[in-house]
Protein backbone atom coordinates (compact mmCIF):
# COMPACT_ATOMS: atom_id res chain seq x y z
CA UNK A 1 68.72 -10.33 -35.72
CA UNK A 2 68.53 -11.50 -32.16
CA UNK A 3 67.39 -14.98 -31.45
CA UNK A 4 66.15 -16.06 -28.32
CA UNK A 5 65.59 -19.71 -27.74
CA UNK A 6 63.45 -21.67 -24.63
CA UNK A 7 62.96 -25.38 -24.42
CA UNK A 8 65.41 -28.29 -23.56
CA UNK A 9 66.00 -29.80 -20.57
CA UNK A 10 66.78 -33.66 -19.08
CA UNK A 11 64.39 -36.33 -20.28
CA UNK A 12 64.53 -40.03 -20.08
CA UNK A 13 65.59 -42.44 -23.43
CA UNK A 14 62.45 -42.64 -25.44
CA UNK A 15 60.80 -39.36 -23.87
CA UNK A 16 59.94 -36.07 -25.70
CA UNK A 17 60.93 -32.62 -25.52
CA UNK A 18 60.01 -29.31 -27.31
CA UNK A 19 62.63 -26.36 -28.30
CA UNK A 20 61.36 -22.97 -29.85
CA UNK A 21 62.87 -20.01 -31.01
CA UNK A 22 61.87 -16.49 -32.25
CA UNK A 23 63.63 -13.90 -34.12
CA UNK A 24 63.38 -10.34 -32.97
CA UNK A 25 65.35 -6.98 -34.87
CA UNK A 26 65.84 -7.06 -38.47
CA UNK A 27 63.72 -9.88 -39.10
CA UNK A 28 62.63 -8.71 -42.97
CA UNK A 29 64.94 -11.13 -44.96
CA UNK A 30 65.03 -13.87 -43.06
CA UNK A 31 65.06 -17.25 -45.01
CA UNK A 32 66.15 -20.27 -43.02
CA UNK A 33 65.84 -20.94 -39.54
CA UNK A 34 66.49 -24.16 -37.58
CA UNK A 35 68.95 -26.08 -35.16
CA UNK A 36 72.24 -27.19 -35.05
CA UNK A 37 73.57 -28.96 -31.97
CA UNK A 38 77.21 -29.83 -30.48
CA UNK A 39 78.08 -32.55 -28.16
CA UNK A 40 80.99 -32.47 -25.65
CA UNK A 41 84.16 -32.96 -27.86
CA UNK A 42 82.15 -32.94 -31.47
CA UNK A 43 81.85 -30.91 -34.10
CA UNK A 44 78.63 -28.89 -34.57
CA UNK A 45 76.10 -30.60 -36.89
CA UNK A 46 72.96 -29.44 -38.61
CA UNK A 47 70.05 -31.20 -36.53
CA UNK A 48 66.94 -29.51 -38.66
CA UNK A 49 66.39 -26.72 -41.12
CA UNK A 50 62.88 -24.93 -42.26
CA UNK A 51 63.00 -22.46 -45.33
CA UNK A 52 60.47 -19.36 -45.09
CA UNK A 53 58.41 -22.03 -47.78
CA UNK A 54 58.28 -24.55 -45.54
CA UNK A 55 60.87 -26.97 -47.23
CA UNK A 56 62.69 -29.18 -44.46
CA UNK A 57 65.82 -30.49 -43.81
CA UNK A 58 66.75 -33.36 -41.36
CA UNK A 59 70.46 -35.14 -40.17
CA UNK A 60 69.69 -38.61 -41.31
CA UNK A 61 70.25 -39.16 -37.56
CA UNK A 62 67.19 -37.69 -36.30
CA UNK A 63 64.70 -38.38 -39.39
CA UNK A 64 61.51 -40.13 -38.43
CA UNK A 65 62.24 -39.10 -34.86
CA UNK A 66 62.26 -34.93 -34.63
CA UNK A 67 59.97 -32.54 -36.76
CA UNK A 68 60.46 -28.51 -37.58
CA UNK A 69 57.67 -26.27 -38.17
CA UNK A 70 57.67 -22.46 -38.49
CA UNK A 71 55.11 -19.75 -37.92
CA UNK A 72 56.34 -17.21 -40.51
CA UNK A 73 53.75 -14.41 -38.45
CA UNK A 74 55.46 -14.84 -35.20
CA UNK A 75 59.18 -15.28 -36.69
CA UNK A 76 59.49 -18.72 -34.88
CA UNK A 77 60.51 -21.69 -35.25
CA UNK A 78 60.05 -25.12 -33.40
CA UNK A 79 62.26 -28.54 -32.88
CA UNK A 80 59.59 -31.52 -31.38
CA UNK A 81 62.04 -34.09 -30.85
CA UNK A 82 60.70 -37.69 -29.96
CA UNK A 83 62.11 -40.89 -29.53
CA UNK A 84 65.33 -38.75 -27.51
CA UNK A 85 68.11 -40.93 -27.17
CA UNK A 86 71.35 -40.55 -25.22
CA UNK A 87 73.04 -39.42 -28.55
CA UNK A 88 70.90 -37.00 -28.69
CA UNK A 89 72.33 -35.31 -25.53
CA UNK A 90 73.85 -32.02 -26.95
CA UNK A 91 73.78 -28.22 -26.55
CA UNK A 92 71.14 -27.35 -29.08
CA UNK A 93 71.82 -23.56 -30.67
CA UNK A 94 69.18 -21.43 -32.74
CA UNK A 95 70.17 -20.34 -36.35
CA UNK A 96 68.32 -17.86 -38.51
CA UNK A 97 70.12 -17.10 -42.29
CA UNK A 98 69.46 -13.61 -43.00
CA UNK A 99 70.54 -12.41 -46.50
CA UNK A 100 73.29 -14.48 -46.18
CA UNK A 101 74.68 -13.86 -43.18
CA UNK A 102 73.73 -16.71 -40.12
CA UNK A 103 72.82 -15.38 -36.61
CA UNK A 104 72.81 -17.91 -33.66
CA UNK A 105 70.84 -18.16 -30.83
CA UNK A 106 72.40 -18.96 -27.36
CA UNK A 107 72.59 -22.40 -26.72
CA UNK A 108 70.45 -24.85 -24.57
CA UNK A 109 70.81 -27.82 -23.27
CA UNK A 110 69.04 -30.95 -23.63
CA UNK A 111 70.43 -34.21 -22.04
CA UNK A 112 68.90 -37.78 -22.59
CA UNK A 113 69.39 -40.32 -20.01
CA UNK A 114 69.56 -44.04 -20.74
């Protein structure tokens, strides 16, 4: 599974941005897909997860503020993020779960100025 992710960028506090990835390869199997992100001396964190049903999962941190959606026909898989705040600055990184085993995208990054 290969994962190739566009999107990010710098935006102002309060602005908008889109990410999107799609999965190319051995895409039969694929379950999951979303975004984790990892700030400059943190931990990566779950941001946003999408099962192949549609069932969602959100960080409390960015509920309310981002929304995932999937297009199961296209294998893809897209972060609108709203509200951005500086926390928010991170590199953002791709995941697809595929029969168990997780495949991540390259990162990009996506800084929030105050």
């Amino acid at each position: 599974v290969q994962l190739q992710a566009s999107g990010g960028g710098m935006v102002q506090a309060g602005g908008s941005l889109r990410l999107t990835c799609t999965a190319s390869g051995s895409i039969f199997g694929i379950n999951d897909m979303g975004w984790y992100r990892q700030a400059p001396g943190k931990q990566r964190e779950m941001v946003a997860l999408i099962s192949f049903a549609g069932i969602q999962q959100y960080a409390d941190s960015v509920k309310d503020r981002f929304l995932i959606s999937r297009d199961n026909a296209k294998i893809m898989v897209t972060l609108q993020m709203n509200r951005l705040k500086p926390e928010d600055t991170a590199v953002y990184f791709c995941i697809a779960q595929h029969l168990g085993d997780d495949f991540w995208g390259r990162g990009t990054l996506v800084t929030v100025s105050s």
